[in-house]
Protein backbone atom coordinates (compact mmCIF):
# COMPACT_ATOMS: atom_id res chain seq x y z
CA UNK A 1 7.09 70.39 -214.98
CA UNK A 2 7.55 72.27 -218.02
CA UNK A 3 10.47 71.41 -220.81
CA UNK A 4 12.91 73.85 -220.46
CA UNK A 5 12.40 76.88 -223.39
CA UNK A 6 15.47 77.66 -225.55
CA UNK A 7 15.09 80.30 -228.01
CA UNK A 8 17.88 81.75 -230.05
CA UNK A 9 17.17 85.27 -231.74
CA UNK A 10 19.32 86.45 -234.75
CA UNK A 11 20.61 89.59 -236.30
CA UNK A 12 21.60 93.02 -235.92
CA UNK A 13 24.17 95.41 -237.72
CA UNK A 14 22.43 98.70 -236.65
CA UNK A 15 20.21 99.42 -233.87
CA UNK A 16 16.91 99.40 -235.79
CA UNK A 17 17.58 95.70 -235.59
CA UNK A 18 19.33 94.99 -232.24
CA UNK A 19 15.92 97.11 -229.98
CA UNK A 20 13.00 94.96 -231.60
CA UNK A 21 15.43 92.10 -231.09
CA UNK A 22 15.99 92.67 -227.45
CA UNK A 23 12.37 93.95 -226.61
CA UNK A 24 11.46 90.37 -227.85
CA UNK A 25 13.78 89.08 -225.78
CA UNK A 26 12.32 90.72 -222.57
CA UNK A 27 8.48 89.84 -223.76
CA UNK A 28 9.73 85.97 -224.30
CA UNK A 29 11.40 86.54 -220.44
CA UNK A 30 8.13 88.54 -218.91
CA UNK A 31 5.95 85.35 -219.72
CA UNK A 32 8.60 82.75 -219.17
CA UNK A 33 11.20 83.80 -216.83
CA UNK A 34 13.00 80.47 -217.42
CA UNK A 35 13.58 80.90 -221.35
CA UNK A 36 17.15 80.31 -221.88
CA UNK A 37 17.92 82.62 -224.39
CA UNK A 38 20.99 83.05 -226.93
CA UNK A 39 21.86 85.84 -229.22
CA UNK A 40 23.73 85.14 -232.69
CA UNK A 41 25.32 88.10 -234.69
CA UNK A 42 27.94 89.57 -236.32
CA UNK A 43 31.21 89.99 -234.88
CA UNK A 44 32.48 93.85 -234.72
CA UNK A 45 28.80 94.69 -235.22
CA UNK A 46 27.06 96.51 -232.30
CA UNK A 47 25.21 93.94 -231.00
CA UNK A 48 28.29 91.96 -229.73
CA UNK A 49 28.45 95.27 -227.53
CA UNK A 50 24.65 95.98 -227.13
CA UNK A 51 23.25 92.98 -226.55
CA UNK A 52 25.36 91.75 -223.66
CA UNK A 53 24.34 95.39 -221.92
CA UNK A 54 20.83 93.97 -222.12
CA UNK A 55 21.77 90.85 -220.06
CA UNK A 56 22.13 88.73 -222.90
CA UNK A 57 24.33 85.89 -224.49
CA UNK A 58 25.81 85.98 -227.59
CA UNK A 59 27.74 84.51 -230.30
CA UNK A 60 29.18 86.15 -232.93
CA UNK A 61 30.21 85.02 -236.30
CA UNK A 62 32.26 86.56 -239.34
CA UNK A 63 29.58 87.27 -241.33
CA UNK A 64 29.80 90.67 -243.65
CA UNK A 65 27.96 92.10 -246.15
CA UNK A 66 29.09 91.48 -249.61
CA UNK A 67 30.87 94.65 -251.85
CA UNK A 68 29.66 96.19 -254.75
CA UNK A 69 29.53 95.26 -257.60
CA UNK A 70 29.19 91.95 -256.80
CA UNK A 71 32.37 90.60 -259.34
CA UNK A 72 35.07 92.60 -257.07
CA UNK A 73 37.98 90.51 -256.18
CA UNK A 74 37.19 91.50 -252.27
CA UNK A 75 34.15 89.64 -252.17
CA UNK A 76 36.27 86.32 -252.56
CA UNK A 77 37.16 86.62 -248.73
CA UNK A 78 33.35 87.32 -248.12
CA UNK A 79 31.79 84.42 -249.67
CA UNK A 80 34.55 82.05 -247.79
CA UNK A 81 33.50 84.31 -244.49
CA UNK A 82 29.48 83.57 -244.96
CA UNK A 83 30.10 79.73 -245.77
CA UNK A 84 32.14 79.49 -242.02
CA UNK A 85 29.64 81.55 -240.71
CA UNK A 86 26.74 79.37 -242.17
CA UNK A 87 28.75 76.12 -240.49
CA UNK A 88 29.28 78.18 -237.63
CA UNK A 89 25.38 78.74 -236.81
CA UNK A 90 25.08 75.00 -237.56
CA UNK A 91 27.40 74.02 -234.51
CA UNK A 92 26.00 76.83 -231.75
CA UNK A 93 21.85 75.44 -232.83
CA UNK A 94 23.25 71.59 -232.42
CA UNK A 95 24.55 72.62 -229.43
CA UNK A 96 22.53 75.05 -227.78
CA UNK A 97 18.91 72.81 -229.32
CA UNK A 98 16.73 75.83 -229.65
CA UNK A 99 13.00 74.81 -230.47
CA UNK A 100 12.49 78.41 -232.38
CA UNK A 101 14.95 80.56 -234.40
CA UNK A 102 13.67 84.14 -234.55
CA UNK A 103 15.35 86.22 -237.24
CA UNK A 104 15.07 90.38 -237.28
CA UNK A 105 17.41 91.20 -239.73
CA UNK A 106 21.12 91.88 -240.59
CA UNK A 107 23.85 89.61 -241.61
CA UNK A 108 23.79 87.44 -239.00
CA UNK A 109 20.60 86.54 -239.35
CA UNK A 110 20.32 85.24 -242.80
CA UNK A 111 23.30 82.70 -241.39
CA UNK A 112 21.37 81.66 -238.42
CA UNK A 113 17.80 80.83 -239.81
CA UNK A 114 19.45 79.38 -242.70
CA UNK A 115 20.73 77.08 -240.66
CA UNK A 116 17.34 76.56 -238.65
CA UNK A 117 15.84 75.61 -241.38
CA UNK A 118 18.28 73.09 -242.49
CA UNK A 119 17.89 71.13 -238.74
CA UNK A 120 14.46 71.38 -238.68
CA UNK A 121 14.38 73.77 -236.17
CA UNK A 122 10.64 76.74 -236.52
CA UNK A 123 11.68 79.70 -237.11
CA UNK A 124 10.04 83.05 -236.56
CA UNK A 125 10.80 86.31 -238.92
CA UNK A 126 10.04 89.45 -237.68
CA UNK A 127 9.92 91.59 -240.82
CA UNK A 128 10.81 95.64 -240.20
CA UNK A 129 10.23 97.54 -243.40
CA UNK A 130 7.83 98.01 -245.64
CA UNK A 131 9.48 96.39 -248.77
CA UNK A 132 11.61 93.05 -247.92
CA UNK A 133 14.64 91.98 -248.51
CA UNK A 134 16.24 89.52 -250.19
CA UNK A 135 17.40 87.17 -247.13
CA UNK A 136 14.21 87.26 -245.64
CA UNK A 137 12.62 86.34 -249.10
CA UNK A 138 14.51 83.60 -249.08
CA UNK A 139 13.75 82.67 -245.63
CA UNK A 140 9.89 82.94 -246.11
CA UNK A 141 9.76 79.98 -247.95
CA UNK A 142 10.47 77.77 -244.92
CA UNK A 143 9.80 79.91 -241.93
CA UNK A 144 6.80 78.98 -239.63
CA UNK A 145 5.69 82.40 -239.47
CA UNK A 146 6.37 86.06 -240.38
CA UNK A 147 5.40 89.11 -238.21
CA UNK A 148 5.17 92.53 -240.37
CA UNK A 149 4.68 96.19 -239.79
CA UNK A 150 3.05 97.59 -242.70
CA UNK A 151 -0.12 96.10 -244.70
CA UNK A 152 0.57 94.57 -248.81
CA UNK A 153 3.46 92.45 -247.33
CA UNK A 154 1.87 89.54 -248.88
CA UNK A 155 3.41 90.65 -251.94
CA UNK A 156 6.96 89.51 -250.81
CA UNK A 157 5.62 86.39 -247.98
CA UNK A 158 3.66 83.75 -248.42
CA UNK A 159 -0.50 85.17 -247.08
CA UNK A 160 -0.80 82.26 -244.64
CA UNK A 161 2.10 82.39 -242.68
CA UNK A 162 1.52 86.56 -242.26
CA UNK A 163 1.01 87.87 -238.86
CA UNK A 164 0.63 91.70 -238.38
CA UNK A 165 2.09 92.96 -235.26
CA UNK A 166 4.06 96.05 -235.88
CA UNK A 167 7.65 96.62 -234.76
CA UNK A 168 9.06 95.85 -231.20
CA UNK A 169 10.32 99.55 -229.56
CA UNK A 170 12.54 100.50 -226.48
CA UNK A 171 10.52 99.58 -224.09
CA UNK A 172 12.04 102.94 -221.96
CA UNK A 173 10.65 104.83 -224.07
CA UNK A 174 7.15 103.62 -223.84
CA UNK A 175 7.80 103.97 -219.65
CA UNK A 176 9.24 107.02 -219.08
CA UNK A 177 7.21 109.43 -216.63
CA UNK A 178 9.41 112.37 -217.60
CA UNK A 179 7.77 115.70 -218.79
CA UNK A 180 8.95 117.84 -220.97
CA UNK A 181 10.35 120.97 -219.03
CA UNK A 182 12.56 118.14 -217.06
CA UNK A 183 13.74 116.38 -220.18
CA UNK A 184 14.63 119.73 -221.63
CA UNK A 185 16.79 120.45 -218.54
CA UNK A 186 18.20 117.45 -218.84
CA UNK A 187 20.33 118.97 -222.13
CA UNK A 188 20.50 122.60 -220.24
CA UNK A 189 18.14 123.89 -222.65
CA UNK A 190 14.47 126.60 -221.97
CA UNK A 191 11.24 125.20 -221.69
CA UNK A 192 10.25 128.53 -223.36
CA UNK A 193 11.15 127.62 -227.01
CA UNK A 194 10.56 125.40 -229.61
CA UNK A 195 12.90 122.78 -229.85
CA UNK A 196 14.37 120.30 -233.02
CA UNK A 197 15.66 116.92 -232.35
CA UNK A 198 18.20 115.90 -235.04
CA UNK A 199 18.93 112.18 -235.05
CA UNK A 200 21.00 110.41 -237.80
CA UNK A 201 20.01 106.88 -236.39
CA UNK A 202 22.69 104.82 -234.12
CA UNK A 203 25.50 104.93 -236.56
CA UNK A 204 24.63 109.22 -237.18
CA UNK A 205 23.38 110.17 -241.02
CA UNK A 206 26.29 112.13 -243.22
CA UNK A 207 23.48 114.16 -244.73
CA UNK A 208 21.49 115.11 -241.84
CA UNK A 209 24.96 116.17 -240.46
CA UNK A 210 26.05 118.36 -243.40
CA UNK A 211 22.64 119.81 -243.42
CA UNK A 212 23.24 121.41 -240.14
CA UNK A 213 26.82 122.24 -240.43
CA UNK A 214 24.88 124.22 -244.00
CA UNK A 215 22.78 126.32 -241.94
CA UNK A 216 24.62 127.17 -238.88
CA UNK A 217 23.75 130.59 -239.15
CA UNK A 218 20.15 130.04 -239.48
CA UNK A 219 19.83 127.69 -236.59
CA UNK A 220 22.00 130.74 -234.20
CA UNK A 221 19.45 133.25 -235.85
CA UNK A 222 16.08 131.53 -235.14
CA UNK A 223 14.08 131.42 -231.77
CA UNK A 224 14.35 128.10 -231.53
CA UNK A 225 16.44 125.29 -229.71
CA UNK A 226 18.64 121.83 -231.50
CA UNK A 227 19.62 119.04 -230.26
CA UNK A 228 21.67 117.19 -232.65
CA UNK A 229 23.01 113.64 -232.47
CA UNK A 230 25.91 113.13 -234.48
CA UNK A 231 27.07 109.86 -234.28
CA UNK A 232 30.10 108.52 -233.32
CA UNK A 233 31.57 108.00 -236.50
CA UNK A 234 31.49 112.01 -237.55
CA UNK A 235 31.65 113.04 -233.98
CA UNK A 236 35.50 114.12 -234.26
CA UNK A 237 35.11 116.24 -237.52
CA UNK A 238 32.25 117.79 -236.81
CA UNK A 239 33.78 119.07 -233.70
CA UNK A 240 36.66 120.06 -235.90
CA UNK A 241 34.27 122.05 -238.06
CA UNK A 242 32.31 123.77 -235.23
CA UNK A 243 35.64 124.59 -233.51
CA UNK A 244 36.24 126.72 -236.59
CA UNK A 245 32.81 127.97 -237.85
CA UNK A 246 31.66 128.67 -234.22
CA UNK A 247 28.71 126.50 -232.70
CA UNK A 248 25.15 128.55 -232.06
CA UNK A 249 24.60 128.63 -228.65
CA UNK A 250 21.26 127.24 -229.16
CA UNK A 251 22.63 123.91 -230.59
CA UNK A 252 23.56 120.97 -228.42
CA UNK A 253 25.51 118.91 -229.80
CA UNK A 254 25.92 115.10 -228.65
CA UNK A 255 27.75 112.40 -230.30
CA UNK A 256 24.97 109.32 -228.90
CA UNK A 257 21.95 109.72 -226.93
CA UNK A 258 21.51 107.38 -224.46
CA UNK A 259 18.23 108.43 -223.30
CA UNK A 260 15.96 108.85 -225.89
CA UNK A 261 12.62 109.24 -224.28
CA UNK A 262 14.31 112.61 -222.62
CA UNK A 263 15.36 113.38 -226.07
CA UNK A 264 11.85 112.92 -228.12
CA UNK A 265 10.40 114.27 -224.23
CA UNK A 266 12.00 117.97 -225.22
CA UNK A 267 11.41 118.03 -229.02
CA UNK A 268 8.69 119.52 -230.66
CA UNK A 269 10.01 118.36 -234.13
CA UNK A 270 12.28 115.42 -234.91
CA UNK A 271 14.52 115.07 -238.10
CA UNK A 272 15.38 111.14 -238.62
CA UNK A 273 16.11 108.98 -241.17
CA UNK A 274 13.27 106.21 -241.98
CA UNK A 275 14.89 103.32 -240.68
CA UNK A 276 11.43 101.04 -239.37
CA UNK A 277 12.62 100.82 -236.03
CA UNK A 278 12.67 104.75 -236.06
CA UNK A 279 8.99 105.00 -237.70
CA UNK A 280 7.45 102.71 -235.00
CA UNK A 281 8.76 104.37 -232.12
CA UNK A 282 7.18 107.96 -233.52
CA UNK A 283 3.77 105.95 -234.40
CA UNK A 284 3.80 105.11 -231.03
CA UNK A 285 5.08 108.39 -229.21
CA UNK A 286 2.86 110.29 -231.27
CA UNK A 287 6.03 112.56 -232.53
CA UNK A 288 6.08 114.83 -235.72
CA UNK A 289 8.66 114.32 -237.39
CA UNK A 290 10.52 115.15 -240.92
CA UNK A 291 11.65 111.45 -242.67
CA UNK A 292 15.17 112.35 -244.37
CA UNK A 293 15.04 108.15 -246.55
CA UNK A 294 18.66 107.11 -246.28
CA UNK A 295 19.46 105.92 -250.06
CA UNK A 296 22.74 103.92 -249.03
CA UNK A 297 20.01 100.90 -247.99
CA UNK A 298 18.49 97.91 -249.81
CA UNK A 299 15.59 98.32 -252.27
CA UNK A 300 15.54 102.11 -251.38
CA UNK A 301 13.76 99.97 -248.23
CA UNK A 302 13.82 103.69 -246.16
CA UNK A 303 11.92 105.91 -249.17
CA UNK A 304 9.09 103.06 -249.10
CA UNK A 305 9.08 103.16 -245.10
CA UNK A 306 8.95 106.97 -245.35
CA UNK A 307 5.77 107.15 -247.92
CA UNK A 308 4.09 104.82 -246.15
CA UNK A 309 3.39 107.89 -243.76
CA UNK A 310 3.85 110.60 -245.84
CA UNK A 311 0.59 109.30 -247.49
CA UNK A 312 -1.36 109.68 -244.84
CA UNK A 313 -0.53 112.62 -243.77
CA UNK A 314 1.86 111.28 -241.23
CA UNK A 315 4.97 112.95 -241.56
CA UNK A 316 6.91 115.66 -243.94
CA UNK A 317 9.85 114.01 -246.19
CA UNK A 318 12.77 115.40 -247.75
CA UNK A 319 15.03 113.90 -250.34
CA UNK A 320 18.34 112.67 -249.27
CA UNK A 321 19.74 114.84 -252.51
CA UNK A 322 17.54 117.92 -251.57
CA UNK A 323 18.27 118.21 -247.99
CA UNK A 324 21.52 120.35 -247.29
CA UNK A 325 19.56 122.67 -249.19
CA UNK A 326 15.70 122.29 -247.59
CA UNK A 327 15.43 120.31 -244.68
CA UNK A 328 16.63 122.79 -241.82
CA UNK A 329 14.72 125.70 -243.58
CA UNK A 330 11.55 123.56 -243.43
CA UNK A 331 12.57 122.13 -240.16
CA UNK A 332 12.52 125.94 -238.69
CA UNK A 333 8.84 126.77 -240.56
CA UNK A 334 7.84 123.67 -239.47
CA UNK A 335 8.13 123.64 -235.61
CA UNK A 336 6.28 126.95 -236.03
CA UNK A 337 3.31 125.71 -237.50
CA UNK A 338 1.48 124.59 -234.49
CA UNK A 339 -1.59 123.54 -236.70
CA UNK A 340 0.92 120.87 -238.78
CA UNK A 341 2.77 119.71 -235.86
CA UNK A 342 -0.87 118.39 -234.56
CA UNK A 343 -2.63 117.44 -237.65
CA UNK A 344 1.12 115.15 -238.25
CA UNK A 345 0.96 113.97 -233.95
CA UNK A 346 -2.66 112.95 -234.31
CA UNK A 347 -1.47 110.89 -237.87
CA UNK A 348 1.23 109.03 -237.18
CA UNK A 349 -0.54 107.66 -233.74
CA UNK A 350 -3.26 106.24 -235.67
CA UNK A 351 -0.67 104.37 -237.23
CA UNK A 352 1.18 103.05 -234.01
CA UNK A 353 0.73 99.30 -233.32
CA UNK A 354 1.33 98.67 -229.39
CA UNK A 355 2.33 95.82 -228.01
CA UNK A 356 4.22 94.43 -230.44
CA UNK A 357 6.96 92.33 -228.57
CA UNK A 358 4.19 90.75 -225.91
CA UNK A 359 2.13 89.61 -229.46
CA UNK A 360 5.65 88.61 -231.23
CA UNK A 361 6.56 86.59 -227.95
CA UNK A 362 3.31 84.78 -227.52
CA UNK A 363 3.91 83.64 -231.11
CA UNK A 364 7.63 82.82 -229.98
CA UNK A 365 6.13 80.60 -227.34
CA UNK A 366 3.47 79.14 -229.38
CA UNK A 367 5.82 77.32 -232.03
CA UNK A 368 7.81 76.27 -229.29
CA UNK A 369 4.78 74.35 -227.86
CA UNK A 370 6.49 74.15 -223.92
């Protein structure tokens, strides 16, 4: 009889964490249906939500992200915050006696593995973007092994504990048997037209949202469809603002998506930030799609992300500072370019790594050695 697995994975914040984190969960399940498995994250972070809709455990600790600059008074009540939390992580590994730790980012994370390390415990980072970050630095250094999405990550991670495997994506999105006349009917919208998916990631993107609210005239003027994800947090206002400039018929507007294979099913064009998560599910969909980098993120992680396509001719990019004034102008040119829409499908799938959860899991299973 086999020992009985226990794996504990860490992190979250945003969903470009918490869907690699949970697709590993369900590849570590798929070849052993007995894992016991136990989320750790951040407490008023959407994974103590997310992850429990998955049919998962999880623990949450007070960890936050420190203010800056780093010398504000504030960050007092942080630092005291991420020493319980570390302490915390301690008690729920002694207890719980994982034999891996995997890590995929966000505060939680940095808590968890830290504390993995410390007890001796392997530990398993699964790396997102294309320029590291500090925690996971840090990590490296004791870490078992570390599973990447983009090639030159050996400049951050030690060569020998590298594994490339690309990033983990919704695995309904990889299933769905939907075509594209039914997933535009699914938002009440003609298979007839051209239509541009505007996502701001989970959380929604200020600037993708002002960008529209810029060129609402355009949008009502053009022969094309929108659908536009808000998010939650600018939902209210922007209906305030549409309730007064009048919203184009040919705009949908939805605060959260929750099925986003319909969603990338009816667009022809997709406007996203360049979270990783985001890039690997278009590498492996195939989508075209116009990168808007988010500069509110570590490193300016998202520009790097973003170029790492754009340089191959894998997708169009707009400034964060230029795009209330371009990106919905060369969103609309864009979608009409059926040439460019091909030559950037046929791209960005040569870029797509599949499988990536089975190949993380086997890895999972592998350091456990049960």
């Amino acid at each position: 009889m086999k020992e009985e697995l226990r794996i504990i994975i860490s992190g979250g914040g945003t969903g470009g964490h918490i869907f690699p984190a949970v697709s590993i969960a369900n590849a570590i399940r798929e070849l052993r249906p007995d894992a016991k498995i136990l989320f750790v994250g951040a407490e008023g972070r959407m994974e103590m939500q997310r992850v429990p809709q998955a049919g998962y455990d999880i623990k949450g600790l007070p960890i936050r992200g420190f203010f800056r600059p780093l010398w504000r008074f504030s960050n007092i009540g942080v630092a005291i915050d991420y020493l319980k939390s570390k302490r915390m992580a301690k008690n729920i590994l002694l207890e719980f006696k994982p034999q891996v730790a995997v890590g995929v980012g966000g505060y939680a994370s940095s808590a968890a593995l830290g504390a993995a390390n410390s007890l001796g415990i392997a530990t398993l980072i699964q790396e997102q973007n294309s320029y590291a970050g500090l925690a996971n630095k840090k990590l490296a250094k004791q870490a078992s092994k570390i599973c990447v999405a983009y090639e030159g990550m050996d400049r951050f991670f030690p060569k020998e504990k590298i594994m490339m495997t690309g990033n983990p994506v919704r695995q309904s999105l990889l299933q769905s048997e939907m075509i594209r006349e039914e997933a535009l009917a699914t938002f009440g919208l003609s298979s007839d037209k051209k239509t541009i998916l505007l996502v701001g990631g989970s959380l929604g993107a200020r600037t993708i949202n002002e960008s529209v609210l810029q060129h609402l005239e355009k949008i009502e003027s053009s022969d094309l469809q929108f659908i536009w994800q808000t998010g939650k947090y600018y939902s209210e206002q922007i209906a305030a603002d549409l309730k007064q400039k009048g919203r184009p018929k040919n705009l949908v507007v939805c605060d959260f998506i929750a099925d986003m294979a319909a969603a990338y099913r009816a667009a022809d064009l997709v406007i996203s930030r360049a979270g990783a998560s985001s890039i690997s599910e278009f590498c492996l969909i195939g989508k075209p799609v116009i990168l808007v980098p988010s500069p509110n993120v570590a490193e300016d992680h998202q520009t790097k992300n973003a170029l790492a396509l754009v340089n191959r001719d894998a997708a169009l990019y707009v400034k964060d500072a230029e795009a209330k004034e371009k990106l919905i102008p060369l969103a609309i040119t864009t979608v009409s370019d059926e040439a460019k829409l091909k030559l950037l499908s046929e791209n960005v799938l040569k870029m797509g790594l599949p499988d990536s959860a089975r190949i993380i899991a086997e890895e999972v299973l592998k350091l456990a050695k049960v």
